[in-house]
C-alpha atoms as a PDB file:
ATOM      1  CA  UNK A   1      83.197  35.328 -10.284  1.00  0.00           C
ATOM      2  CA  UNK A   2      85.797  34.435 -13.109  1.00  0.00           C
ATOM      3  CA  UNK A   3      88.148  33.624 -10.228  1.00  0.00           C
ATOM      4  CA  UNK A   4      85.991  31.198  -8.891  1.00  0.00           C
ATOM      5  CA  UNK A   5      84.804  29.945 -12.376  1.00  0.00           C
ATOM      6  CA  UNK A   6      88.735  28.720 -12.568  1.00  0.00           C
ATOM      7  CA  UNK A   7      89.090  27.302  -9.117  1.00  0.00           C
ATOM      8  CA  UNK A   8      86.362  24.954  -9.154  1.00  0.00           C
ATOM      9  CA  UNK A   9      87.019  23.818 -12.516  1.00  0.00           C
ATOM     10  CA  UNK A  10      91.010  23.312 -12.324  1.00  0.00           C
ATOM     11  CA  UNK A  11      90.913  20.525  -8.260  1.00  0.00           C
ATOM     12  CA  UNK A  12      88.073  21.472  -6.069  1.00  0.00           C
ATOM     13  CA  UNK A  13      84.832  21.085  -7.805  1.00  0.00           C
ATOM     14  CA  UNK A  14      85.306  17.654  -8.783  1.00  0.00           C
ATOM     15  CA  UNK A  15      86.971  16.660  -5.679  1.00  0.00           C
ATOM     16  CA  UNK A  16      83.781  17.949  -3.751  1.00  0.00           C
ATOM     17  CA  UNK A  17      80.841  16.630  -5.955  1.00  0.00           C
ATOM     18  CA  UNK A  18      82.820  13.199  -5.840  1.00  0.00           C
ATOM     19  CA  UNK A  19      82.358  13.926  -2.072  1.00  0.00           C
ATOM     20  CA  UNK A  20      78.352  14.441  -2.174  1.00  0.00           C
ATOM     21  CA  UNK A  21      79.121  17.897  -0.263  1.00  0.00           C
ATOM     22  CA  UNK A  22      78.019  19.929  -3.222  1.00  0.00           C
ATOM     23  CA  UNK A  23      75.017  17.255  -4.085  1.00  0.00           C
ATOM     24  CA  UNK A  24      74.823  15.861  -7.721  1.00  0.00           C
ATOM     25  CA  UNK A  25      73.978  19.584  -9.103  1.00  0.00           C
ATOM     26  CA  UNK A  26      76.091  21.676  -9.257  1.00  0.00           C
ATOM     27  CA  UNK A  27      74.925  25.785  -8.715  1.00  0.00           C
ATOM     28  CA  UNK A  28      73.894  27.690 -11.452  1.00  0.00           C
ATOM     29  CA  UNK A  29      77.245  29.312 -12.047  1.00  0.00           C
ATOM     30  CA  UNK A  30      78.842  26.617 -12.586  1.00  0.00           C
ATOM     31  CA  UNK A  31      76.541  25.253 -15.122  1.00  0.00           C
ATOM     32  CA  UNK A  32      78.718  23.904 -18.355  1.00  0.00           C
ATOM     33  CA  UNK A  33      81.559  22.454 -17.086  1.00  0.00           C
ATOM     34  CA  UNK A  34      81.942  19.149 -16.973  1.00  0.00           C
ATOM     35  CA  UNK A  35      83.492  16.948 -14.298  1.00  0.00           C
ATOM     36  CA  UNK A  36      85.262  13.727 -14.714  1.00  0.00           C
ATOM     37  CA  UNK A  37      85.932  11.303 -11.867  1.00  0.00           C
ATOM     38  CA  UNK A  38      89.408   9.541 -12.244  1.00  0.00           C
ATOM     39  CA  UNK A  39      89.781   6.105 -11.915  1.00  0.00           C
ATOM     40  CA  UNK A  40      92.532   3.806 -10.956  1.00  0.00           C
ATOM     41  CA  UNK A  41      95.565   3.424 -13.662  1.00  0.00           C
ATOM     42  CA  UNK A  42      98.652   0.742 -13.696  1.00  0.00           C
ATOM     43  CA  UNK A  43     101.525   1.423 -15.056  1.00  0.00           C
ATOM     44  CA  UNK A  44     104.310  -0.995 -16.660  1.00  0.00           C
ATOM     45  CA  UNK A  45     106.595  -2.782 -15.054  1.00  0.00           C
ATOM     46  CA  UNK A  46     110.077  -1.141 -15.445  1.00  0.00           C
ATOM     47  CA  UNK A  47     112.262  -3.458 -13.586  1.00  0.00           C
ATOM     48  CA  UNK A  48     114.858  -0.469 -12.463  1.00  0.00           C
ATOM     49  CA  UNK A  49     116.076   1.147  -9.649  1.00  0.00           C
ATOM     50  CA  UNK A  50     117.231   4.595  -8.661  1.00  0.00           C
ATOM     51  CA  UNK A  51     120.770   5.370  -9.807  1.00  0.00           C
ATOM     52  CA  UNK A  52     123.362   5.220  -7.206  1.00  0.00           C
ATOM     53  CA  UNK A  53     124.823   8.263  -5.819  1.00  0.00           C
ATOM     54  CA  UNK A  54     128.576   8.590  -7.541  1.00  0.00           C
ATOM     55  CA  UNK A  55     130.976   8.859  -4.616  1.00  0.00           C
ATOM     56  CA  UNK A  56     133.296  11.580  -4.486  1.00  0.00           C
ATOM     57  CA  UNK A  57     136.550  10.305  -4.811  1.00  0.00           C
ATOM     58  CA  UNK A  58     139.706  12.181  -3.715  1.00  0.00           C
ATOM     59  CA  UNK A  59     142.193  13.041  -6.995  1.00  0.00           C
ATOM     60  CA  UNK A  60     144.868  11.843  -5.307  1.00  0.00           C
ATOM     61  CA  UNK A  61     143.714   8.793  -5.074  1.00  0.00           C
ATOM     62  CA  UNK A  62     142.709   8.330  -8.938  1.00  0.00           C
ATOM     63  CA  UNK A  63     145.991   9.970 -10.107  1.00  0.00           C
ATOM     64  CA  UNK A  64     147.598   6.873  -7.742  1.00  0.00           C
ATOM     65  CA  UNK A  65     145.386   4.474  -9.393  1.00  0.00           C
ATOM     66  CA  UNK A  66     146.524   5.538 -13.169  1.00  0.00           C
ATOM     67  CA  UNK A  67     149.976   5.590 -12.397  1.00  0.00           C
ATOM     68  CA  UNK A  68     149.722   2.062 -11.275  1.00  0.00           C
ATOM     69  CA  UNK A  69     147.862   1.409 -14.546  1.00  0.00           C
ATOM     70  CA  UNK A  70     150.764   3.093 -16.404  1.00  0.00           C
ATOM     71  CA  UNK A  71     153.558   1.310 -14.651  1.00  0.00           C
ATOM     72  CA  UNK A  72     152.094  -1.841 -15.210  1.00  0.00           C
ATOM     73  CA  UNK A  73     151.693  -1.441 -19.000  1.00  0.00           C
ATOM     74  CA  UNK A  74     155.685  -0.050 -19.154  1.00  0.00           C
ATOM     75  CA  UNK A  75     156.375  -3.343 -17.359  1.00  0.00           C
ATOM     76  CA  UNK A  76     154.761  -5.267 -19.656  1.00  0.00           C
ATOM     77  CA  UNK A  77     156.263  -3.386 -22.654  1.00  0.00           C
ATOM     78  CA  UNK A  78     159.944  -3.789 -21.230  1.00  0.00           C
ATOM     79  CA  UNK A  79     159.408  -7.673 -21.271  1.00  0.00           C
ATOM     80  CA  UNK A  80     158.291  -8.230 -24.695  1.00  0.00           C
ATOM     81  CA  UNK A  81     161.108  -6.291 -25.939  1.00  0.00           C
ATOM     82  CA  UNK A  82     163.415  -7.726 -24.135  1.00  0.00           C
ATOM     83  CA  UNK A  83     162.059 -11.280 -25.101  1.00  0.00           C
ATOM     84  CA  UNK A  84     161.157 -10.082 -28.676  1.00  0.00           C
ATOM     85  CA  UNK A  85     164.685 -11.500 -30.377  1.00  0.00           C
ATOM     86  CA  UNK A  86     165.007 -14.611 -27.825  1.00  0.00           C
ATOM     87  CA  UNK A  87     164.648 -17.691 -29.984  1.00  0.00           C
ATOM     88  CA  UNK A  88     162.845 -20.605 -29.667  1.00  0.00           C
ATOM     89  CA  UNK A  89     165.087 -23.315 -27.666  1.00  0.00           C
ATOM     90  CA  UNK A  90     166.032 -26.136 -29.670  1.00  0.00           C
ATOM     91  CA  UNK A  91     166.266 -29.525 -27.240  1.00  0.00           C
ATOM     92  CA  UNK A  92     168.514 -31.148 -29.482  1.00  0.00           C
ATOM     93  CA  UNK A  93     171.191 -28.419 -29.626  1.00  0.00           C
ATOM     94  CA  UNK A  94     171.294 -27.758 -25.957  1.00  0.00           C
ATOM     95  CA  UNK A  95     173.727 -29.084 -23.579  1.00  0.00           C
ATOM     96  CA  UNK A  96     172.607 -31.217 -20.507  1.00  0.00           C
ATOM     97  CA  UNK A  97     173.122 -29.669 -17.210  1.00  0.00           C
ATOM     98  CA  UNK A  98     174.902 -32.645 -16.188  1.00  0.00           C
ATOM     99  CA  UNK A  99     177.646 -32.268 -18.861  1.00  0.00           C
ATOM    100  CA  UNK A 100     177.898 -28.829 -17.966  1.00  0.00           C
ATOM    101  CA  UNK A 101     178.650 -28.917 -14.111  1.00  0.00           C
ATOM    102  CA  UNK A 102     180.838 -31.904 -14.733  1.00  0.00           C
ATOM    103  CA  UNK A 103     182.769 -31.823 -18.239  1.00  0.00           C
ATOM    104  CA  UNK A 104     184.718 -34.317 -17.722  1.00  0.00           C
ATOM    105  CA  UNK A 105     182.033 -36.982 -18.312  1.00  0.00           C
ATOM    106  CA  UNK A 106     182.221 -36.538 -22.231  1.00  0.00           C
ATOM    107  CA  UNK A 107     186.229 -35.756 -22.311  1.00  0.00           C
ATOM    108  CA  UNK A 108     188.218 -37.765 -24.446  1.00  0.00           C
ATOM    109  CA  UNK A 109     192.212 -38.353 -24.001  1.00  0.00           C
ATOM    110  CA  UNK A 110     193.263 -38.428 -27.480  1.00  0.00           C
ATOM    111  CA  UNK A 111     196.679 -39.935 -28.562  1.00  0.00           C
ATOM    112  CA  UNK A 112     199.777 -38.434 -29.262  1.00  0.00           C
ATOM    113  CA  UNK A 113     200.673 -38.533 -32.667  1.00  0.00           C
ATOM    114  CA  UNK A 114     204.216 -38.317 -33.454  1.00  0.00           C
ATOM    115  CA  UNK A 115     206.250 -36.503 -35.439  1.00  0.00           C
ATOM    116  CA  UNK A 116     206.322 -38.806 -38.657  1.00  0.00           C
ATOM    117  CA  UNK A 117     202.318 -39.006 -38.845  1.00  0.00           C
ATOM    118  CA  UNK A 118     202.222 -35.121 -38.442  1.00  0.00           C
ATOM    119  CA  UNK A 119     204.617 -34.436 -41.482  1.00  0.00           C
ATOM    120  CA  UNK A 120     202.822 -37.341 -43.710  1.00  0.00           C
ATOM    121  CA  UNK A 121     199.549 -35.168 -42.712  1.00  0.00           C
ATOM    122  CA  UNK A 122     200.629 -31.723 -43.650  1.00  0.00           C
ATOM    123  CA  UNK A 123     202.757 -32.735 -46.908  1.00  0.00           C
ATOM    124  CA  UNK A 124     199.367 -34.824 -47.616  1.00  0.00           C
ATOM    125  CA  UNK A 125     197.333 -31.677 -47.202  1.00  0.00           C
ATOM    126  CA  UNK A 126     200.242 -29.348 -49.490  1.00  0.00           C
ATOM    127  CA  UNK A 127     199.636 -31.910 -51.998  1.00  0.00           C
ATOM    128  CA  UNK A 128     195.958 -31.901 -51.944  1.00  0.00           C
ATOM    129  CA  UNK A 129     195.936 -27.707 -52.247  1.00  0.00           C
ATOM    130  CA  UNK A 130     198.471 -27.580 -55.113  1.00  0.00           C
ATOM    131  CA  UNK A 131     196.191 -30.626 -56.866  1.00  0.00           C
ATOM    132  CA  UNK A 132     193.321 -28.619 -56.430  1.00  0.00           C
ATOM    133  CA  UNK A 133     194.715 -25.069 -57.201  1.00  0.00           C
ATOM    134  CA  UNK A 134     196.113 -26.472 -60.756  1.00  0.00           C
ATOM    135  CA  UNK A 135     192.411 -27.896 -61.842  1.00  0.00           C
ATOM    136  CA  UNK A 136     190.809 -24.867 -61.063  1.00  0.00           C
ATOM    137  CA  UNK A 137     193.456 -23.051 -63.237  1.00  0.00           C
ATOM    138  CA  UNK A 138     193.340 -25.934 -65.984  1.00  0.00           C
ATOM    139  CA  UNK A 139     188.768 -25.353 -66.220  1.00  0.00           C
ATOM    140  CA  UNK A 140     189.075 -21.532 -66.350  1.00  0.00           C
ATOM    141  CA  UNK A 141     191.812 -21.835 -69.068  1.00  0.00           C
ATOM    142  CA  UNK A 142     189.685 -24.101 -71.170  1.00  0.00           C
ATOM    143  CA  UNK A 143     186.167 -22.109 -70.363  1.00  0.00           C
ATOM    144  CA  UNK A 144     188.293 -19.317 -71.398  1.00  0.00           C
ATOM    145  CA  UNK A 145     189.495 -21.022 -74.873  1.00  0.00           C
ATOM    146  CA  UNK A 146     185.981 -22.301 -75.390  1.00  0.00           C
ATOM    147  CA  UNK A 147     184.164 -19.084 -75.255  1.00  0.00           C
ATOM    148  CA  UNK A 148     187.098 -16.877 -77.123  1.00  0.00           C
ATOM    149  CA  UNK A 149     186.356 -19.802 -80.002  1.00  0.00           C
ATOM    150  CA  UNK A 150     182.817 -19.628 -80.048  1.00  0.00           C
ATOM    151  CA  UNK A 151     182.954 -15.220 -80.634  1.00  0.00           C
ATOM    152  CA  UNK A 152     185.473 -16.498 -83.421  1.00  0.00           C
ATOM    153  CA  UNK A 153     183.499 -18.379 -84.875  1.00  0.00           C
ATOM    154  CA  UNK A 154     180.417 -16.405 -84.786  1.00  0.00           C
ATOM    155  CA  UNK A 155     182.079 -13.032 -86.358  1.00  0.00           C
ATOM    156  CA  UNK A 156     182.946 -15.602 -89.069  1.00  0.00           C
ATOM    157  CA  UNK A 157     179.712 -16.717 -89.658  1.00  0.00           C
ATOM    158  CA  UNK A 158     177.945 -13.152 -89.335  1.00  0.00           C
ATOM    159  CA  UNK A 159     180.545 -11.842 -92.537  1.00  0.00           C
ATOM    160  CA  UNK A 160     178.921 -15.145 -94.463  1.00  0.00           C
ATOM    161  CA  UNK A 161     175.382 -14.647 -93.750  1.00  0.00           C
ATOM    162  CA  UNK A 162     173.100 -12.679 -91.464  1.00  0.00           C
ATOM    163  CA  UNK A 163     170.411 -15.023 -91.525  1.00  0.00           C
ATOM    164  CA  UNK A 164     172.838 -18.275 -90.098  1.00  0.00           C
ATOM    165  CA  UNK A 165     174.028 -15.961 -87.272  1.00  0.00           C
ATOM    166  CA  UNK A 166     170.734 -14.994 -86.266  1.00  0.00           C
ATOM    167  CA  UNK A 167     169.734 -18.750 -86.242  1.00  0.00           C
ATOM    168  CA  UNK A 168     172.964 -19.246 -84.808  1.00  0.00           C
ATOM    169  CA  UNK A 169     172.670 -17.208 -81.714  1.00  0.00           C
ATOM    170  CA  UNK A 170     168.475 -18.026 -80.755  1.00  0.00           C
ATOM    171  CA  UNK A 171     168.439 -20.651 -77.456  1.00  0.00           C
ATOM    172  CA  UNK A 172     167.985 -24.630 -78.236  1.00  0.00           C
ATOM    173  CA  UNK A 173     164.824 -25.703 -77.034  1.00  0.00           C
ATOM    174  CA  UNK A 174     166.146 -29.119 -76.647  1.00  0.00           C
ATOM    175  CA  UNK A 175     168.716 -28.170 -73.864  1.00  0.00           C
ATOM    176  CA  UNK A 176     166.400 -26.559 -71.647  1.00  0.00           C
ATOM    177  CA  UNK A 177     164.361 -30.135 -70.306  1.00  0.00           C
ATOM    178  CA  UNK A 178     167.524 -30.922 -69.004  1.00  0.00           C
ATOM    179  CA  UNK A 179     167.904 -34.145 -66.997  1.00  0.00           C
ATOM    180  CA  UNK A 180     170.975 -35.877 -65.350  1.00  0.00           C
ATOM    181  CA  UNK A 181     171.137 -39.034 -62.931  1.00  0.00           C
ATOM    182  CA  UNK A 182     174.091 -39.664 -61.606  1.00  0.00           C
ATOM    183  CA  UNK A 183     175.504 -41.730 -58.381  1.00  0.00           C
ATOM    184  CA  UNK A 184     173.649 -41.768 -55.279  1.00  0.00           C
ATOM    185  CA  UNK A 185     175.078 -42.319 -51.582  1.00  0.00           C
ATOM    186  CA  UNK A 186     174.368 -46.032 -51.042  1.00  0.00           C
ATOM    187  CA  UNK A 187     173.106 -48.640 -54.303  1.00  0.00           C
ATOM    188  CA  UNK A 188     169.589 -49.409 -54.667  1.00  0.00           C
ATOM    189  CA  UNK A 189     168.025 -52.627 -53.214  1.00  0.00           C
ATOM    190  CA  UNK A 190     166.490 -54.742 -55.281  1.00  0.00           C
ATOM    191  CA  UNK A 191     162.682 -55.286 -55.074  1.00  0.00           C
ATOM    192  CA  UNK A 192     162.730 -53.319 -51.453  1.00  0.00           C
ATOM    193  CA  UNK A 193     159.311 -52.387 -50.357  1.00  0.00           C
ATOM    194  CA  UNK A 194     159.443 -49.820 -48.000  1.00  0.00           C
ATOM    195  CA  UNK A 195     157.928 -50.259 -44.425  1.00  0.00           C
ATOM    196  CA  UNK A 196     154.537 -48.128 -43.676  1.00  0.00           C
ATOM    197  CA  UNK A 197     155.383 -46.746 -39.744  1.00  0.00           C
ATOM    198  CA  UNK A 198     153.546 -44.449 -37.367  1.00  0.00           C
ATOM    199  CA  UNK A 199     154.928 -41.217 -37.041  1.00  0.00           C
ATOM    200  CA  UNK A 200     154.454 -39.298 -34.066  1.00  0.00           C
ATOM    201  CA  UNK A 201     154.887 -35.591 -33.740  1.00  0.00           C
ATOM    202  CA  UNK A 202     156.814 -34.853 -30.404  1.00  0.00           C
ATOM    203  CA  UNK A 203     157.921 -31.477 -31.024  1.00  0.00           C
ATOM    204  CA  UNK A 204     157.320 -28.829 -28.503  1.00  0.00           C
ATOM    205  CA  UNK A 205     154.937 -25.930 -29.870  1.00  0.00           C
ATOM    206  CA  UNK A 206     155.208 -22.164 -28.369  1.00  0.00           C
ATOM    207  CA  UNK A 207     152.647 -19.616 -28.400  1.00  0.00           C
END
């Protein structure tokens, strides 16, 4: 009996009275339980699809496919160093092509200069070095005489009073705004206004 109980009350005893084979009453031994009739449900919408099947791939063929990979990044790595220290070509420094394959285009014949113009030249240039060695030997002389008076007089001060060398030695404040104008490359114009023109960057950027 208690194994029939559990049948009809787990499928078959709803299925059936739904059916009108075991009328709208059930039979005494079955009195208490309760049958429900189920409806129609809807889900939601998921929008998906079964996941593919992953292919089996052969290892070979993967180990192929990273070593490609790793070539192609060592490639790529050999390159930038190699182009890491190149610098940036400068149009105005570099030779046409035309000059190159043909120098002659730019050659100049210069003329001989003979042998009294290449002695006035060299004694010219003697004269210039001796000139130029004595006045540096004339400023270090005097810089030297200048500072061995200064110490001079200094020690003699510091025996008369402590208090004027101190004052002696602290820095001028008036010397330090130092200005100086002195001759420029060509004279000024006189009551030259200066022309307002376009300027157009043409320089070649690199990224």
């Amino acid at each position: 009996m208690a194994f029939i109980r559990s049948l009809y009350q787990s499928a078959r005893v709803p299925s059936l009275c739904n059916l009108g084979l075991l009328g709208s009453r059930l039979p005494p031994c079955f009195e208490g339980f309760v049958t429900y009739q189920r409806g129609i449900t809807t889900t939601c919408i998921l929008l998906a699809e079964p996941l593919k099947k992953k292919k089996k791939m052969d290892p070979a063929v993967i180990r192929a496919r990273e070593e490609r990979k790793k070539k192609k990044l060592e490639k790529q790595i050999r390159r930038l160093e190699k182009y890491q220290r190149q610098l940036k070509p400068l149009d105005e420094l570099e030779v046409p092509i035309c000059i190159k394959d043909d120098p002659r285009l730019r050659s100049r014949k210069l003329p001989q200069l003979s042998t009294e113009v290449t002695d006035a030249r060299w004694k010219l240039v003697k004269e210039w070095g001796i000139y130029k060695s004595k006045q540096v030997e004339r400023e270090v002389e005097f810089f030297q005489n200048l500072r061995m008076n200064q110490e001079k007089a200094l020690d003699e001060l510091r025996i008369e009073s402590e208090l004027l060398y101190e004052a002696a030695i602290q820095i001028d404040p008036d010397f330090i705004p130092f200005q100086a104008k002195g001759p420029t490359e060509t004279p000024p114009i006189d009551n030259y206004s200066c022309p307002d023109g376009d300027y157009i960057d043409v320089s070649k950027k690199w990224d």
